[in-house]
Structures are given as structure tokens and as C-alpha cells.
C-alpha atoms as a PDB file:
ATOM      1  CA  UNK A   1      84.328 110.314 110.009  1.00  0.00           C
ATOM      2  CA  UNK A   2      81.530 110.287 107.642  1.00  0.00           C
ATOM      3  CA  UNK A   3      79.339 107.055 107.442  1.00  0.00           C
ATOM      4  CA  UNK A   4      80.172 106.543 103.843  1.00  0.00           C
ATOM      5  CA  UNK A   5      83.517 106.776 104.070  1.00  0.00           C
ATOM      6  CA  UNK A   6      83.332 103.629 107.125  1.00  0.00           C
ATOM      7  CA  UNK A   7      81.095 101.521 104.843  1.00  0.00           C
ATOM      8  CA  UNK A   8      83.068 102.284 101.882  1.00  0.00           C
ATOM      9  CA  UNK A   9      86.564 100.728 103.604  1.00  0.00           C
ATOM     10  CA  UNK A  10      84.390  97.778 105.774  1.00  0.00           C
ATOM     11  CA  UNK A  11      83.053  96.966 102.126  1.00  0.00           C
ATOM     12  CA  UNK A  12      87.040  97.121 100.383  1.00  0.00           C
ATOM     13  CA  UNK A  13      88.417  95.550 103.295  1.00  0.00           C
ATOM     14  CA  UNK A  14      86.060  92.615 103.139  1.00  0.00           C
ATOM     15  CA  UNK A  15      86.029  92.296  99.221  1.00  0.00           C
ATOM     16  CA  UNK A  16      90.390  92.220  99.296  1.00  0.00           C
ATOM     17  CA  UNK A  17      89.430  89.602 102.299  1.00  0.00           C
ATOM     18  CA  UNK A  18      87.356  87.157 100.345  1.00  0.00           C
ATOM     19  CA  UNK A  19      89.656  87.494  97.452  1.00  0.00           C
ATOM     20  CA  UNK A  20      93.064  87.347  99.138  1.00  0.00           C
ATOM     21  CA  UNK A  21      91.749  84.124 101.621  1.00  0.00           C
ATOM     22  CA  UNK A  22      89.555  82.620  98.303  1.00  0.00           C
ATOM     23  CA  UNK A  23      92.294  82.589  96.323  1.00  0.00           C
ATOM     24  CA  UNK A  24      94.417  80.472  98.804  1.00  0.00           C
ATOM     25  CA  UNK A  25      91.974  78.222  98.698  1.00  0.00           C
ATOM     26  CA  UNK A  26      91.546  77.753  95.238  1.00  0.00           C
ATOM     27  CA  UNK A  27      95.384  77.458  95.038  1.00  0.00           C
ATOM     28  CA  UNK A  28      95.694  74.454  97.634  1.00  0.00           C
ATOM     29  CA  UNK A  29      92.420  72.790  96.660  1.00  0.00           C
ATOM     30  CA  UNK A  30      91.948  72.914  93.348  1.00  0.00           C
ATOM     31  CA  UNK A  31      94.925  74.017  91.422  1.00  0.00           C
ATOM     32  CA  UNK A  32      97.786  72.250  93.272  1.00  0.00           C
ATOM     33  CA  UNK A  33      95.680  69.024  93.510  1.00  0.00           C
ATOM     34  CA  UNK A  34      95.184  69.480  89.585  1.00  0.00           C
ATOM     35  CA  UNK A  35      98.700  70.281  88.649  1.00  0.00           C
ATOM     36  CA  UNK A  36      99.948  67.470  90.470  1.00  0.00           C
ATOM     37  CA  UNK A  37      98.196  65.251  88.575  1.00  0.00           C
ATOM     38  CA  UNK A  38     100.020  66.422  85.056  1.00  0.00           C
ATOM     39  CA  UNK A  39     103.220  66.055  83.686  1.00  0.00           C
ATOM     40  CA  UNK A  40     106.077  68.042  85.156  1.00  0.00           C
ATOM     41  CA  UNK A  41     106.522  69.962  82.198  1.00  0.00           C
ATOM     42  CA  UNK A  42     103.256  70.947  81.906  1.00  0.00           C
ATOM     43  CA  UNK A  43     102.017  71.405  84.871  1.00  0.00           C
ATOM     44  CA  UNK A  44     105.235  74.201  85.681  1.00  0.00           C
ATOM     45  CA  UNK A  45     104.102  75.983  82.372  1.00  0.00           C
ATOM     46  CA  UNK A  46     100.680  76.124  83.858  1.00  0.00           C
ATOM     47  CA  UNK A  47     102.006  77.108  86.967  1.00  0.00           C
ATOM     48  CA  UNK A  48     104.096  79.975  86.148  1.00  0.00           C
ATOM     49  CA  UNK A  49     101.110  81.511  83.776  1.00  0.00           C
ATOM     50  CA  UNK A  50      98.940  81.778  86.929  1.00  0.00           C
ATOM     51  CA  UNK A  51     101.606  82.219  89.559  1.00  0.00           C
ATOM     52  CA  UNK A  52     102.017  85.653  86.745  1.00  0.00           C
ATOM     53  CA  UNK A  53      98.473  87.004  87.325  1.00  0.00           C
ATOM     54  CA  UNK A  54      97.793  85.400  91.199  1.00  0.00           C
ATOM     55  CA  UNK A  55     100.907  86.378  92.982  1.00  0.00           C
ATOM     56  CA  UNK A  56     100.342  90.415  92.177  1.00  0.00           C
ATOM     57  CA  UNK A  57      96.336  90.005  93.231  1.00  0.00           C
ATOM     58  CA  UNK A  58      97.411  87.845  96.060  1.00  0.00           C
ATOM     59  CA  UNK A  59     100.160  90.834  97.291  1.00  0.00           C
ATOM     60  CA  UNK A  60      97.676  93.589  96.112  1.00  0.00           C
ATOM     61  CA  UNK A  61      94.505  91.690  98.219  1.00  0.00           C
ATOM     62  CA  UNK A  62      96.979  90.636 101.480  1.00  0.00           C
ATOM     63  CA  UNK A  63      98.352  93.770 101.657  1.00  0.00           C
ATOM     64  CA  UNK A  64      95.422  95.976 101.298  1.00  0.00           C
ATOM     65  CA  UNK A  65      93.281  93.920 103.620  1.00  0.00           C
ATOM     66  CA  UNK A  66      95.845  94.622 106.698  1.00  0.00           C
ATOM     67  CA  UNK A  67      95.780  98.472 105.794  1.00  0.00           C
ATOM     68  CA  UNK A  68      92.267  99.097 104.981  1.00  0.00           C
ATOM     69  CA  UNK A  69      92.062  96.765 108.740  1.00  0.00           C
ATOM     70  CA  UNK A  70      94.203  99.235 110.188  1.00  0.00           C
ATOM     71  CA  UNK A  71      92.227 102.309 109.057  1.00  0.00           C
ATOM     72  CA  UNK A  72      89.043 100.362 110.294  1.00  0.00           C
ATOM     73  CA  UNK A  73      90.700  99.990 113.842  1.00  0.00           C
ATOM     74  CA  UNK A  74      92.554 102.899 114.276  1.00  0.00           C
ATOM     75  CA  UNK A  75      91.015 106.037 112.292  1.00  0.00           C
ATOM     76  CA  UNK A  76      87.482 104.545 111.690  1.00  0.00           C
ATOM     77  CA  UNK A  77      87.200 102.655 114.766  1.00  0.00           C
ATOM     78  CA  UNK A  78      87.901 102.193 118.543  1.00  0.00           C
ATOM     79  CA  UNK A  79      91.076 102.535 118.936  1.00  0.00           C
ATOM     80  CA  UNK A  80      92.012 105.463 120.056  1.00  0.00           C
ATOM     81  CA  UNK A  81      95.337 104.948 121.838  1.00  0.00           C
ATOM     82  CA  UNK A  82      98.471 102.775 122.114  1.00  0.00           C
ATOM     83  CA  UNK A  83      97.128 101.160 125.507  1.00  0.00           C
ATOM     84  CA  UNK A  84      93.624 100.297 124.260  1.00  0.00           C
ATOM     85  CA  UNK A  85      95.567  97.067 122.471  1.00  0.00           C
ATOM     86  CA  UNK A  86      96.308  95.685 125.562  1.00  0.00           C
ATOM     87  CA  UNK A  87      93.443  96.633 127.827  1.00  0.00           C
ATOM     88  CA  UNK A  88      90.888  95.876 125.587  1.00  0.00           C
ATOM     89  CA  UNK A  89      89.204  92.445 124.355  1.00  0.00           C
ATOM     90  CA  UNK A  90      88.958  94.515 121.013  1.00  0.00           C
ATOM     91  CA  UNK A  91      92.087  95.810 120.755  1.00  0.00           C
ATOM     92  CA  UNK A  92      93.623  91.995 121.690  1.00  0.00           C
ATOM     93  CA  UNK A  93      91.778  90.319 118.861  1.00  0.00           C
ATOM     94  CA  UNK A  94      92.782  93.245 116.598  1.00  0.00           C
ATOM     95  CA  UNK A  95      96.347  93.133 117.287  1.00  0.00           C
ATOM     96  CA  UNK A  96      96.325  88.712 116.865  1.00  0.00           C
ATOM     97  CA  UNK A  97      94.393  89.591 113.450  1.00  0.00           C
ATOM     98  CA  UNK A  98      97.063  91.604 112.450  1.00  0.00           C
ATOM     99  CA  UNK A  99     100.044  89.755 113.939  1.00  0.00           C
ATOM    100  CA  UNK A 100      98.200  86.605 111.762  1.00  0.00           C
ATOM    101  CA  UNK A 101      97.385  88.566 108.840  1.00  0.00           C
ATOM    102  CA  UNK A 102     101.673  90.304 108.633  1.00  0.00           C
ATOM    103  CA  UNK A 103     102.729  86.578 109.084  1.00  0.00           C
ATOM    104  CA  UNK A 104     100.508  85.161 105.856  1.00  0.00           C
ATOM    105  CA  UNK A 105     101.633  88.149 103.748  1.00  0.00           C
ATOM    106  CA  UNK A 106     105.561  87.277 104.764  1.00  0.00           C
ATOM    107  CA  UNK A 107     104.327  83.496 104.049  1.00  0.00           C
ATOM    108  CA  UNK A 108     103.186  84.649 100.797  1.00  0.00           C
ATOM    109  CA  UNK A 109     105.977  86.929  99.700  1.00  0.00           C
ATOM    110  CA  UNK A 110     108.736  84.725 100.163  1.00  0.00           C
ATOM    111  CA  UNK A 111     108.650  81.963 102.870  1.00  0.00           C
ATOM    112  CA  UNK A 112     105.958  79.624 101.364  1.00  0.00           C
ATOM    113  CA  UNK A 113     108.503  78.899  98.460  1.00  0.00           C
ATOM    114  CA  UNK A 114     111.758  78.473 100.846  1.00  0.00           C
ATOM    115  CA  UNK A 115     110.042  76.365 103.022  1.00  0.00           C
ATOM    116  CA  UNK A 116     107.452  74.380 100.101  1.00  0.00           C
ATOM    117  CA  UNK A 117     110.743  73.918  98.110  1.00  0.00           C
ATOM    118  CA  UNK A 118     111.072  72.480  94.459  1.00  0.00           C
ATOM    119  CA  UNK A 119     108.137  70.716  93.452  1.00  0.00           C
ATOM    120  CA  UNK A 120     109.312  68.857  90.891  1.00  0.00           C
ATOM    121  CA  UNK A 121     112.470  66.760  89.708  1.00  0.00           C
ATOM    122  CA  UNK A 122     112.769  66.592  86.029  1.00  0.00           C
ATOM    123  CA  UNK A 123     109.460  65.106  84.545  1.00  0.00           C
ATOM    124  CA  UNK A 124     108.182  64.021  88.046  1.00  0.00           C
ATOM    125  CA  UNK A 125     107.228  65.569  91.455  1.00  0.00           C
ATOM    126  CA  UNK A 126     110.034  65.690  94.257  1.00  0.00           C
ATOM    127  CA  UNK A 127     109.780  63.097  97.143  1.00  0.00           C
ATOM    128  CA  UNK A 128     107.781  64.822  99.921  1.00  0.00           C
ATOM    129  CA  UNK A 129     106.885  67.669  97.756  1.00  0.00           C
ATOM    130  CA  UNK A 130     102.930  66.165  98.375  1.00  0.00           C
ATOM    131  CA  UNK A 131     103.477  66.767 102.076  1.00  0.00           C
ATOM    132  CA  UNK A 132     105.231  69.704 102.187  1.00  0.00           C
ATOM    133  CA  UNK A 133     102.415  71.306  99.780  1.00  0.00           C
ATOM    134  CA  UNK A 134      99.663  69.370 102.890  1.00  0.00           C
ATOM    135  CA  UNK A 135     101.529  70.889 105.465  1.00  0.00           C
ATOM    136  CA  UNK A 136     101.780  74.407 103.594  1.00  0.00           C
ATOM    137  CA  UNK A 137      98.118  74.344 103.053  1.00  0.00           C
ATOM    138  CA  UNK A 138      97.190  73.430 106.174  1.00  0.00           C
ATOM    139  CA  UNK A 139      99.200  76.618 107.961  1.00  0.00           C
ATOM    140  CA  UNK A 140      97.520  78.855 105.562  1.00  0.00           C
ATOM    141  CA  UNK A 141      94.016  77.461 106.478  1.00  0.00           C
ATOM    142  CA  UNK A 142      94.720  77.604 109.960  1.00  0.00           C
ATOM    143  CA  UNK A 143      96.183  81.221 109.793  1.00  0.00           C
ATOM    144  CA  UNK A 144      92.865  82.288 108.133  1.00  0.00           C
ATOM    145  CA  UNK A 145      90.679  80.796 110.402  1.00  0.00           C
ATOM    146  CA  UNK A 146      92.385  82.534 113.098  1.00  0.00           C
ATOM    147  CA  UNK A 147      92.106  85.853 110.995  1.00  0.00           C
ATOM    148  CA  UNK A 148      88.455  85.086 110.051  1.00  0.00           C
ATOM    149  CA  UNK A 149      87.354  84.299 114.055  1.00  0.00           C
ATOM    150  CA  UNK A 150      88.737  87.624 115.147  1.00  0.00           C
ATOM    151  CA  UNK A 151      87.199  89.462 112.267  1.00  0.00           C
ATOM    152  CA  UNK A 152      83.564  87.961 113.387  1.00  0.00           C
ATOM    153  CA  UNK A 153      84.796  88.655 117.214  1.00  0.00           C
ATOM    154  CA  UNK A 154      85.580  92.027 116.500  1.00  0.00           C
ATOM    155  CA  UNK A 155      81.944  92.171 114.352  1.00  0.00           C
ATOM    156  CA  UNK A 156      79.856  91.764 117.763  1.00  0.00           C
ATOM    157  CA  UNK A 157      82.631  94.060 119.948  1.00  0.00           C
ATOM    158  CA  UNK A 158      85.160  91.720 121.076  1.00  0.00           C
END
């Protein structure tokens, strides 16, 4: 494969990185912490106008990060067969990055919002809602820091 075409996917595959992992970060530290501080009402209007433009880039950034990822591993990279995974310091940290990476896009796409639950209860926020959202936020973080050690693992060969 042509060197281009390898910086041109590292480059998209970082860039749908920082914005798929920034914008979880933005959500649990600055716009939940802000929202919760408004009235019910208006903090669910604001919610649903972002949750409209955030949850497509969110999908579009998660989901193109683990296939550009897989491209980098498989086609661009050195993984050349089905036993490398196993054998392989490389191919171990690639496969927990990915295993991490398809278990924050099913978080996204459905489980955060079965598991967070209703936020708020009429014009005020739910009992526990605060430490469901802590907990939440917390499993995110932690699932991207996993992600984020094996992509620098993987940077110097491991």
C-alpha cells in the first residue's frame, strides 16, 4: 500500500478519535453538569437540540474510528493472519482496542440510555439520576483510557 494512502487513514482515524472521545467528554463534563443545573423543562429542550446534531457525529466518529482501526491493522498494517491476534503483543492490544472500542459504540447506541434511565421527573431531576450520570461517565472515561493506552502501545509496536 502506498504511503499516502497509510497516512491518509492514521490521520482520519485519529481525527474521528479525538472527535468521537472529545465529544464524550464535553457531554459528561460540561453539558450534563450544565443542564443539571436548569429547569427540567429547559434543560430537556436543550438536550434534545444537541442530542439531534451529537448522537449522528458521535455514531458517524465511533463507528468510523473502529473501521478505519481495522484497515490500519489488518490491510495497512501487521496483521497478516487470524493467529497473529493471539501470538502477538500487537495483535493482543489490537484486539482489547477493538473489543473496548465495539463495547462504547453499543454503550452509545442504545445501552447508555437503558441503563442512565430518565433523568428527570416532571420539573426536577430523578433521585439517583446524578449518580447514575457519575457512574455512566466514569465507564466511558475508563473505556477510553483503555482504548487510548493501546492506541499509544500499538504507536511504539506493542
Amino acid at each position: 500500500m502506498s504511503l499516502t494512502i497509510l497516512v491518509l487513514v492514521q490521520w482520519l482515524h485519529i481525527l474521528m478519535g479525538i472527535t468521537w472521545f472529545g465529544g464524550y467528554i464535553f457531554l459528561d463534563f460540561v453539558i450534563w453538569p450544565t443542564l443539571l443545573k436548569r429547569p427540567a423543562a429547559e434543560a430537556q429542550a436543550v438536550l434534545g437540540m444537541i442530542s439531534r446534531y451529537a448522537g449522528p457525529l458521535m455514531m458517524v466518529s465511533g463507528t468510523l474510528v473502529i473501521l478505519l482501526g481495522i484497515a490500519r491493522g489488518t490491510l495497512l498494517g501487521p496483521i497478516t493472519s487470524f493467529s497473529f491476534l493471539f501470538i502477538s503483543a500487537y495483535g493482543i492490544t489490537w484486539l482489547v482496542a477493538l473489543a473496548v472500542s465495539l463495547i462504547l459504540t453499543a454503550w452509545g447506541a442504545g445501552w447508555h440510555d437503558r441503563i442512565i434511565g430518565p433523568v428527570w421527573e416532571e420539573d426536577r431531576v430523578k433521585p439517583g439520576a446524578v449518580g447514575r450520570l457519575r457512574m455512566g461517565a466514569i465507564f466511558e472515561m475508563t473505556c477510553f483510557g483503555i482504548v487510548l493506552t493501546c492506541m499509544v502501545l500499538m504507536g511504539v509496536g506493542l
